[in-house]
N, C-alpha and C. Protein backbone atom coordinates (compact mmCIF):
# COMPACT_ATOMS: atom_id res chain seq x y z
N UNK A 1 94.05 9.83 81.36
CA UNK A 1 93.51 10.90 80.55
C UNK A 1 92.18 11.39 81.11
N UNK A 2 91.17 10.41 81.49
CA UNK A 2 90.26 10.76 82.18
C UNK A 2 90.19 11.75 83.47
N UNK A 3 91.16 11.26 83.94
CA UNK A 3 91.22 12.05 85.33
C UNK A 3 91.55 13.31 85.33
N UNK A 4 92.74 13.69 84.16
CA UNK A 4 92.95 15.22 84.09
C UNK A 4 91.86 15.79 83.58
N UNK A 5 90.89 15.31 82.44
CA UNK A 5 89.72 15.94 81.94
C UNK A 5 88.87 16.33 83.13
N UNK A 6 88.98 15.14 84.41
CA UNK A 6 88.18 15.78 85.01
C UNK A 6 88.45 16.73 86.08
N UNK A 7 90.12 16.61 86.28
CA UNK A 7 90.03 17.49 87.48
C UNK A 7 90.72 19.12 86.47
N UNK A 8 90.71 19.07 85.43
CA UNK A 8 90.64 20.64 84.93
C UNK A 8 89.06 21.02 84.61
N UNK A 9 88.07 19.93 84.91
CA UNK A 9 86.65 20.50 84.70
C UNK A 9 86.44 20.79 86.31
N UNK A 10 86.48 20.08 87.36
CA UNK A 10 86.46 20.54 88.28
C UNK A 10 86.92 21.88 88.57
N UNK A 11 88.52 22.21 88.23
CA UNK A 11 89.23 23.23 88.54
C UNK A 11 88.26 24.17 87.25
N UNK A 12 87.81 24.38 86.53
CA UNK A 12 86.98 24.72 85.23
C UNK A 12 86.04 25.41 86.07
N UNK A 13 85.26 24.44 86.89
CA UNK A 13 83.87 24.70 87.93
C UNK A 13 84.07 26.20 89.05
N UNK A 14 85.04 25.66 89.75
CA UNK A 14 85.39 26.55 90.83
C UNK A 14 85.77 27.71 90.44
N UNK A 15 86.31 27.27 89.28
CA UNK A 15 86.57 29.30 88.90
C UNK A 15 85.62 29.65 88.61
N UNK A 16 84.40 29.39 87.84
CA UNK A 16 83.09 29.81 87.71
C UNK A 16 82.29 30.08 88.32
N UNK A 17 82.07 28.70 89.84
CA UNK A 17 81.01 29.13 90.57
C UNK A 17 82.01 30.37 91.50
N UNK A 18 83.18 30.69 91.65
CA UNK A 18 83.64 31.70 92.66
C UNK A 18 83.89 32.76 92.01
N UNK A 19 83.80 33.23 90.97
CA UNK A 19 83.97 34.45 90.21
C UNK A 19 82.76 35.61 90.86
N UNK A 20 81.70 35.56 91.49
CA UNK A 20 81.09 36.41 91.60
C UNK A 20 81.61 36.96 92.96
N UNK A 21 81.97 35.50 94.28
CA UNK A 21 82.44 35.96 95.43
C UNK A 21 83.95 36.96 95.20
N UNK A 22 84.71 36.27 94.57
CA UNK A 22 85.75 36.78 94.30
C UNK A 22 85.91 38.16 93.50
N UNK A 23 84.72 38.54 93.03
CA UNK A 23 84.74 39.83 92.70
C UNK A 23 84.68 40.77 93.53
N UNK A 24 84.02 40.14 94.59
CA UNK A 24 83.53 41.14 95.49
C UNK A 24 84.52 41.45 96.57
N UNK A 25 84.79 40.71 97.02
CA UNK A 25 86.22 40.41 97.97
C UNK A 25 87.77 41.40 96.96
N UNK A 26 87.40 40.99 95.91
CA UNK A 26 88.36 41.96 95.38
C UNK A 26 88.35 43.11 94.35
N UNK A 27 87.08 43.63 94.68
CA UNK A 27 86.85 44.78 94.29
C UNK A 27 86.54 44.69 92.91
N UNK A 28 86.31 43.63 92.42
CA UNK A 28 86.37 43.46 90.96
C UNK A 28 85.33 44.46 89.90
N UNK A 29 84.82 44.31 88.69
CA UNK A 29 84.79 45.01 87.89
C UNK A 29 83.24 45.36 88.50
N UNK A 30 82.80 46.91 88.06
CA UNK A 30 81.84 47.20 88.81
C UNK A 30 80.67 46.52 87.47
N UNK A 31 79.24 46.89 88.29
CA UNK A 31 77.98 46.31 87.66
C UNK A 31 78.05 46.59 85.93
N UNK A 32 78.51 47.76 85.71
CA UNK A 32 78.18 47.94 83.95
C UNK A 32 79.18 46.86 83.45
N UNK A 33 80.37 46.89 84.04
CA UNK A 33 81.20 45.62 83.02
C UNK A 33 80.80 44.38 82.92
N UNK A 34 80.05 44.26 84.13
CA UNK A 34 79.36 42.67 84.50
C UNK A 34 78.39 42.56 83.17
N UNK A 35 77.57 43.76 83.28
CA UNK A 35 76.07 44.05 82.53
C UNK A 35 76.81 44.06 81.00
N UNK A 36 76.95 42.52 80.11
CA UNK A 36 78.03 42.80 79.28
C UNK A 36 77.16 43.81 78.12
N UNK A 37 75.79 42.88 78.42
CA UNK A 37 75.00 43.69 77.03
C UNK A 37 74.10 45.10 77.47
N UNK A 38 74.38 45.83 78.46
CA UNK A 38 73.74 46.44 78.83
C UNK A 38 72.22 46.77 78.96
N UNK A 39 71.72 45.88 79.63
CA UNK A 39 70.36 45.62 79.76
C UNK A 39 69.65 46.28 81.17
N UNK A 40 71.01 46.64 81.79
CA UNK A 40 70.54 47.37 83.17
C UNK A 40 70.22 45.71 84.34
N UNK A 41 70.73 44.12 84.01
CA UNK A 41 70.61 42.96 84.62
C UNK A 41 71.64 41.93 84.52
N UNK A 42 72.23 41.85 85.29
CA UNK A 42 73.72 40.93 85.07
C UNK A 42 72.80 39.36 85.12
N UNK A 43 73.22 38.52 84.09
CA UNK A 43 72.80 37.54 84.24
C UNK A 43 73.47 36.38 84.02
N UNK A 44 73.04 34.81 84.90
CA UNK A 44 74.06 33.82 84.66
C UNK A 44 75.20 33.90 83.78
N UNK A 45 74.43 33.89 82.80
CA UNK A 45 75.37 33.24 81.32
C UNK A 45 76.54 34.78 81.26
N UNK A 46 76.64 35.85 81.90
CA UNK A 46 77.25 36.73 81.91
C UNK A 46 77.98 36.56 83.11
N UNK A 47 77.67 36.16 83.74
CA UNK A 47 78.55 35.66 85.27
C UNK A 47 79.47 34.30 84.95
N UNK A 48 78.97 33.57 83.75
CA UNK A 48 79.96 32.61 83.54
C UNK A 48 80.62 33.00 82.30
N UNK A 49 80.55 33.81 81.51
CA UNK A 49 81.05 34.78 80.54
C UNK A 49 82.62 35.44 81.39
N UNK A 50 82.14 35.66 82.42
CA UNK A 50 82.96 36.76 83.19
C UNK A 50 83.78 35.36 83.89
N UNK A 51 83.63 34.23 84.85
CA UNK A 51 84.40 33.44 84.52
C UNK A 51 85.14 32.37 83.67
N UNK A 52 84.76 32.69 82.85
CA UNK A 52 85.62 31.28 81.35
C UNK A 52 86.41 32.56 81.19
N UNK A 53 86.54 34.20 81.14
CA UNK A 53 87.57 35.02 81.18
C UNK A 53 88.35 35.19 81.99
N UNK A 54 88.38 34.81 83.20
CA UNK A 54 89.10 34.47 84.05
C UNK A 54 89.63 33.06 83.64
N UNK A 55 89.69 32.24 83.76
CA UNK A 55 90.28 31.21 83.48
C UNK A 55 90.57 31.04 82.18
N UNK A 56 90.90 31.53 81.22
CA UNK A 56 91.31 31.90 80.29
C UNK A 56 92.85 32.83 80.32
N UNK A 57 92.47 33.89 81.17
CA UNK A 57 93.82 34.54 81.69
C UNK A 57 94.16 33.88 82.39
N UNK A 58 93.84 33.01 82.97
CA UNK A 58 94.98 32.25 84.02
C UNK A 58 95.79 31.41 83.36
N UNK A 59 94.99 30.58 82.30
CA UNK A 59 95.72 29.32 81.47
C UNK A 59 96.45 30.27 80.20
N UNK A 60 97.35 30.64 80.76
CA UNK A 60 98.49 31.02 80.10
C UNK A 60 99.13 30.71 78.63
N UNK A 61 99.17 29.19 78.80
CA UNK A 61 99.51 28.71 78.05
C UNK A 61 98.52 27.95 77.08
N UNK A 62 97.17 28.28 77.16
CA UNK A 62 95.91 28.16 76.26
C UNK A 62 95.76 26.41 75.88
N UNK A 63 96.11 25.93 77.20
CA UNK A 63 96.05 24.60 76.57
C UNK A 63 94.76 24.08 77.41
N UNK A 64 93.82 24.84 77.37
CA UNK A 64 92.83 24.75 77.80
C UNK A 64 92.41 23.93 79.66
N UNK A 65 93.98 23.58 80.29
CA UNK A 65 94.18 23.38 81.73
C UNK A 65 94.75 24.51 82.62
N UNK A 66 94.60 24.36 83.55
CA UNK A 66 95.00 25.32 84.82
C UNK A 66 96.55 24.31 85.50
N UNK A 67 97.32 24.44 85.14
CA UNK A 67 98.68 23.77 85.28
C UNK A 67 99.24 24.65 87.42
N UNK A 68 99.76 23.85 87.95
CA UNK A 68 100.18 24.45 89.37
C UNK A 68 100.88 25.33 89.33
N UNK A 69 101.47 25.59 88.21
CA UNK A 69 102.28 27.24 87.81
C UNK A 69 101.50 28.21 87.44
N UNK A 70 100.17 27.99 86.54
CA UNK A 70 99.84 28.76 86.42
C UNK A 70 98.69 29.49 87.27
N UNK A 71 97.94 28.34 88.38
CA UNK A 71 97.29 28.30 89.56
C UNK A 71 98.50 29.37 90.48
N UNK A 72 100.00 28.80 90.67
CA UNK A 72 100.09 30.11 91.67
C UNK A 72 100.66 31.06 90.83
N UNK A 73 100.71 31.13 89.94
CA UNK A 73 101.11 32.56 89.06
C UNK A 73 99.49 33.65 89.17
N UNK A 74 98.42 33.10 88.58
CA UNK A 74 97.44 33.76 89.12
C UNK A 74 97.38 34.30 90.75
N UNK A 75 97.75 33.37 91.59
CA UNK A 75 97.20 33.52 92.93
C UNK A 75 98.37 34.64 93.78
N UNK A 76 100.00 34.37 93.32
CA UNK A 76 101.02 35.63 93.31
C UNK A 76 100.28 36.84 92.29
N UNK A 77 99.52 37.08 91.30
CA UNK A 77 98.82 38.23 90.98
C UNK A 77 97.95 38.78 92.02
N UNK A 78 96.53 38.01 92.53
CA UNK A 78 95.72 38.52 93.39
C UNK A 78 96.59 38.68 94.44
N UNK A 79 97.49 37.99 95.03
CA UNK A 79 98.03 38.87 96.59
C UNK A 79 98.22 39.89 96.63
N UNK A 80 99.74 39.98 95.02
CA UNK A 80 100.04 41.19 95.05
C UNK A 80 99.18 42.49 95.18
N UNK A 81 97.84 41.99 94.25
CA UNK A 81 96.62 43.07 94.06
C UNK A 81 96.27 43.75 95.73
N UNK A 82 96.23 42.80 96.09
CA UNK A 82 95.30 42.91 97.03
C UNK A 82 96.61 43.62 97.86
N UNK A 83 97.78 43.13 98.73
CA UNK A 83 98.53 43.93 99.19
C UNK A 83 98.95 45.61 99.04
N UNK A 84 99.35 45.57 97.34
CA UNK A 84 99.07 46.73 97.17
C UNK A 84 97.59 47.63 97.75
N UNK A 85 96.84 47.09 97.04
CA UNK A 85 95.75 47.91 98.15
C UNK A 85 95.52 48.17 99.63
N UNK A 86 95.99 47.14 100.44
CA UNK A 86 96.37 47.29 101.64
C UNK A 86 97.19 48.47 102.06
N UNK A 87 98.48 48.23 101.20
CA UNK A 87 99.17 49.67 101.70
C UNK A 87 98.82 50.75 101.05
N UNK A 88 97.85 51.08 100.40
CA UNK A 88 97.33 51.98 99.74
C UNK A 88 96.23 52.89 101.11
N UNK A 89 95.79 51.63 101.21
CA UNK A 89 94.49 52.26 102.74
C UNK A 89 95.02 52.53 103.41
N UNK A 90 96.12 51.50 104.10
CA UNK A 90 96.73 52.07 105.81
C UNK A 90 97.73 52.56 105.60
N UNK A 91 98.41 52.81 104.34
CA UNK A 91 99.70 53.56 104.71
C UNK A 91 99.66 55.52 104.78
N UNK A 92 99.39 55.40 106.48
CA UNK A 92 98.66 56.83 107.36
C UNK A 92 99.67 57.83 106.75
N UNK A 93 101.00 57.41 106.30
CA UNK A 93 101.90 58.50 106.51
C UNK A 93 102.69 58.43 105.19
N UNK A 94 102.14 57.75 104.31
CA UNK A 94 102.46 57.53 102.78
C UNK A 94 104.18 57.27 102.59
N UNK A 95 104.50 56.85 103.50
CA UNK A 95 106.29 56.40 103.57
C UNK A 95 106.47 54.64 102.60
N UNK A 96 105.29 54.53 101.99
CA UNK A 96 105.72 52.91 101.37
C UNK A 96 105.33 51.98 102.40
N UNK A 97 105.47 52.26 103.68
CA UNK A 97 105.54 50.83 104.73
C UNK A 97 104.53 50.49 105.53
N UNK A 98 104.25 49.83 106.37
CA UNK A 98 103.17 49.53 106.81
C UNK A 98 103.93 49.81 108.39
N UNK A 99 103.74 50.74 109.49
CA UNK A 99 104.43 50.37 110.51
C UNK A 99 103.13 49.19 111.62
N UNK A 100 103.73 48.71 112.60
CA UNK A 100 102.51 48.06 113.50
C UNK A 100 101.65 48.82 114.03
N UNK A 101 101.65 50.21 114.17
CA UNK A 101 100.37 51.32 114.26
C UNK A 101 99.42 51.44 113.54
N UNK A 102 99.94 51.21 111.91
CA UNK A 102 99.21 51.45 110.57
C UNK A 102 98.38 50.20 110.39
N UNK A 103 99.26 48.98 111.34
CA UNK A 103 98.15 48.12 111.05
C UNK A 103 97.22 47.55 111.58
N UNK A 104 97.39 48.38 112.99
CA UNK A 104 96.07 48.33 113.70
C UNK A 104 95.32 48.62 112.97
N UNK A 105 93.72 47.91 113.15
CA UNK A 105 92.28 49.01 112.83
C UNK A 105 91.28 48.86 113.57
N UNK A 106 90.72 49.76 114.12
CA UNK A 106 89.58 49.87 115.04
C UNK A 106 88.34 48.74 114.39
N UNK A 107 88.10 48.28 112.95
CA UNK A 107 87.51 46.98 113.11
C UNK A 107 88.39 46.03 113.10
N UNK A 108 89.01 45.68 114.05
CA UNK A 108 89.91 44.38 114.30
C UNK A 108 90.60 44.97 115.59
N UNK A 109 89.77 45.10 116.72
CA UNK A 109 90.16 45.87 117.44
C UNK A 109 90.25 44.15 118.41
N UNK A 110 91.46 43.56 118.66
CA UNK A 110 91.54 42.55 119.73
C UNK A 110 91.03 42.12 121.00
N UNK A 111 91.02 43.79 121.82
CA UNK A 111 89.96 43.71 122.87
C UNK A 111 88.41 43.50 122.33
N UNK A 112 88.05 44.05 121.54
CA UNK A 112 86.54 44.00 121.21
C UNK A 112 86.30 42.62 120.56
N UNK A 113 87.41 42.15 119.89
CA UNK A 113 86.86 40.31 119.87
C UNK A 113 86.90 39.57 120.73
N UNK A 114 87.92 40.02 121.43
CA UNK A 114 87.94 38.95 122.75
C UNK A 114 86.94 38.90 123.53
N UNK A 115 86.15 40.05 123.26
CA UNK A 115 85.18 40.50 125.04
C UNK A 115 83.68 39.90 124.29
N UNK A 116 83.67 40.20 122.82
CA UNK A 116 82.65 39.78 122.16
C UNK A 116 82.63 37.65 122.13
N UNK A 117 84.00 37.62 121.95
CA UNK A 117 83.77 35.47 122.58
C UNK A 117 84.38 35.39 123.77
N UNK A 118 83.97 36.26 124.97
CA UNK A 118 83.97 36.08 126.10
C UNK A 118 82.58 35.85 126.80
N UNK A 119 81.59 34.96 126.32
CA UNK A 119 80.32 35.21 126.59
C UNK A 119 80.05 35.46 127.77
N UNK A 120 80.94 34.75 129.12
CA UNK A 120 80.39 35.03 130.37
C UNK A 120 80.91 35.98 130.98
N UNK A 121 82.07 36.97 130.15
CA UNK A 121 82.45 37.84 130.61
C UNK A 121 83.40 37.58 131.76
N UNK A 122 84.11 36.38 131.69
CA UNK A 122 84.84 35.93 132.68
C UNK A 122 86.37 36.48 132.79
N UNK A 123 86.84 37.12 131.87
CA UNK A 123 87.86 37.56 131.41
C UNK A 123 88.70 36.53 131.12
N UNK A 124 88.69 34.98 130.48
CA UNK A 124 89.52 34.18 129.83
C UNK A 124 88.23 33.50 128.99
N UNK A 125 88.61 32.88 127.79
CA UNK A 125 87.75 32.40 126.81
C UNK A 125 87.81 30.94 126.74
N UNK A 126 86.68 30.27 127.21
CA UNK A 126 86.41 28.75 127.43
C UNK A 126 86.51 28.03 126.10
N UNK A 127 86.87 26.70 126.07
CA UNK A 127 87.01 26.09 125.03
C UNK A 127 85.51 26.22 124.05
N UNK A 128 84.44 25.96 125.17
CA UNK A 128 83.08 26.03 124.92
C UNK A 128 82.35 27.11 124.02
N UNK A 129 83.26 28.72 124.56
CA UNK A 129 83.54 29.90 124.35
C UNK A 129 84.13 30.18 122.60
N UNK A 130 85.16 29.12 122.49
CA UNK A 130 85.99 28.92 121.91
C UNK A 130 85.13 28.52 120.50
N UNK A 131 84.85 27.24 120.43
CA UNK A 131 84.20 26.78 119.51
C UNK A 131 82.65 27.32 118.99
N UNK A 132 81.96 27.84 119.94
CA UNK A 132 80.92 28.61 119.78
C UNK A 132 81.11 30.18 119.07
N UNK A 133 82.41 30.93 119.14
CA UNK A 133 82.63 31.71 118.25
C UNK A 133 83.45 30.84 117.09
N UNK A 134 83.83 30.04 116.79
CA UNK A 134 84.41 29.15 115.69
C UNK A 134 82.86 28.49 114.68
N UNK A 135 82.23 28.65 115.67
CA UNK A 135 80.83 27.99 114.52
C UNK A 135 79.85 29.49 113.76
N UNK A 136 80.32 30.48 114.71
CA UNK A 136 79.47 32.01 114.38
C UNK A 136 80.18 32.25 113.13
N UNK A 137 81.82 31.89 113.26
CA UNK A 137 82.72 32.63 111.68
C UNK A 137 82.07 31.82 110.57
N UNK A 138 82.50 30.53 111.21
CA UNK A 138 81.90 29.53 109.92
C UNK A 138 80.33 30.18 109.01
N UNK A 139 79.50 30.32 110.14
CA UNK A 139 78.21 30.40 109.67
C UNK A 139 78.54 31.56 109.02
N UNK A 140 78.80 32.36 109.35
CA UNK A 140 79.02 34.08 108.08
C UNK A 140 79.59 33.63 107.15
N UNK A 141 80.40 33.06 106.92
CA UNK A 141 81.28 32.03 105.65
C UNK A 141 80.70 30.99 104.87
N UNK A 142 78.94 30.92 105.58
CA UNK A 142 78.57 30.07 104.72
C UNK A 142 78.83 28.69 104.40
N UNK A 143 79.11 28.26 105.86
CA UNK A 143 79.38 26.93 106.28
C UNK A 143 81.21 26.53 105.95
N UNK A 144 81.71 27.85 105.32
CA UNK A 144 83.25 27.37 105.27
C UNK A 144 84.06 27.79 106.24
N UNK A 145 85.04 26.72 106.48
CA UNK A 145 86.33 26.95 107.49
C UNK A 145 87.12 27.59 106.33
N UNK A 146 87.69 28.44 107.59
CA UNK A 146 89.16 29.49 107.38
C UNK A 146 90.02 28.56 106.03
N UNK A 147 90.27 29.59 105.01
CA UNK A 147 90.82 28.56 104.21
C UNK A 147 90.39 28.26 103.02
N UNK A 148 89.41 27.67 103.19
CA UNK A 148 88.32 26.97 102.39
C UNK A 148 88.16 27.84 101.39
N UNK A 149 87.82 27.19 100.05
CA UNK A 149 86.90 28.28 98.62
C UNK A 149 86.22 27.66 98.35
């Protein structure tokens, strides 16, 4: 009994402390909805306001846990979200589909990463090469690996 108390407070935690990243990453509700009382200042207790509502819609079944159904029932919502928006941006020719043209994008341009962790300009990328752009992603991520929340 203990252990589920604690790992739905854990799972409790993470939706809270990631509700602000995760807004942002997904476009979430702009500053006035945040600003619940309109004070013109979003503050903690409104940032965890805004997650116990999130996890609230997720626990479905109001039994106050986050159950693995309802963890990927939420997480099949955000893809979908987010996909849809995907083909919303790149779809150049509004046919529904994404072709491999549409999903090129000039920021994710392959040559320009490669040449950017090519430090010596050698035209192949050293292991050395390798891990030294693997510690640059991390650091923009805020010390997290690919993956990670």
């Amino acid at each position: 009994m203990k252990r589920t108390t604690f790992i739905a407070a854990i799972v409790a935690a993470a939706v809270g402390l990631t509700t602000l990243s995760a807004m942002a990453r997904e476009r979430g509700p702009d500053f006035a909805t945040l600003d619940a009382d309109g004070n013109g200042e979003v503050t903690l207790s409104e940032l965890q306001a805004r997650g116990d509502a999130r996890f609230e819609t997720a626990d479905t079944d109001g039994d106050g846990f986050l159950s693995l159904a309802e963890l990927e029932a939420a997480g099949q919502e955000r893809a979908g979200d987010r996909a849809a928006r995907m083909l919303e941006r790149m779809d150049a020719n509004d046919d529904g589909k994404l072709s491999a043209d549409e999903m090129k994008s000039p920021r994710r341009d392959p040559a320009r990463m490669f040449d950017r962790i090519d430090a010596d300009g050698s035209g192949g990328i050293s292991e050395e090469e390798f891990q030294e752009a693997r510690a640059k992603m991390e650091e923009r991520r805020g010390g997290k690996k690919r993956g990670d929340n």
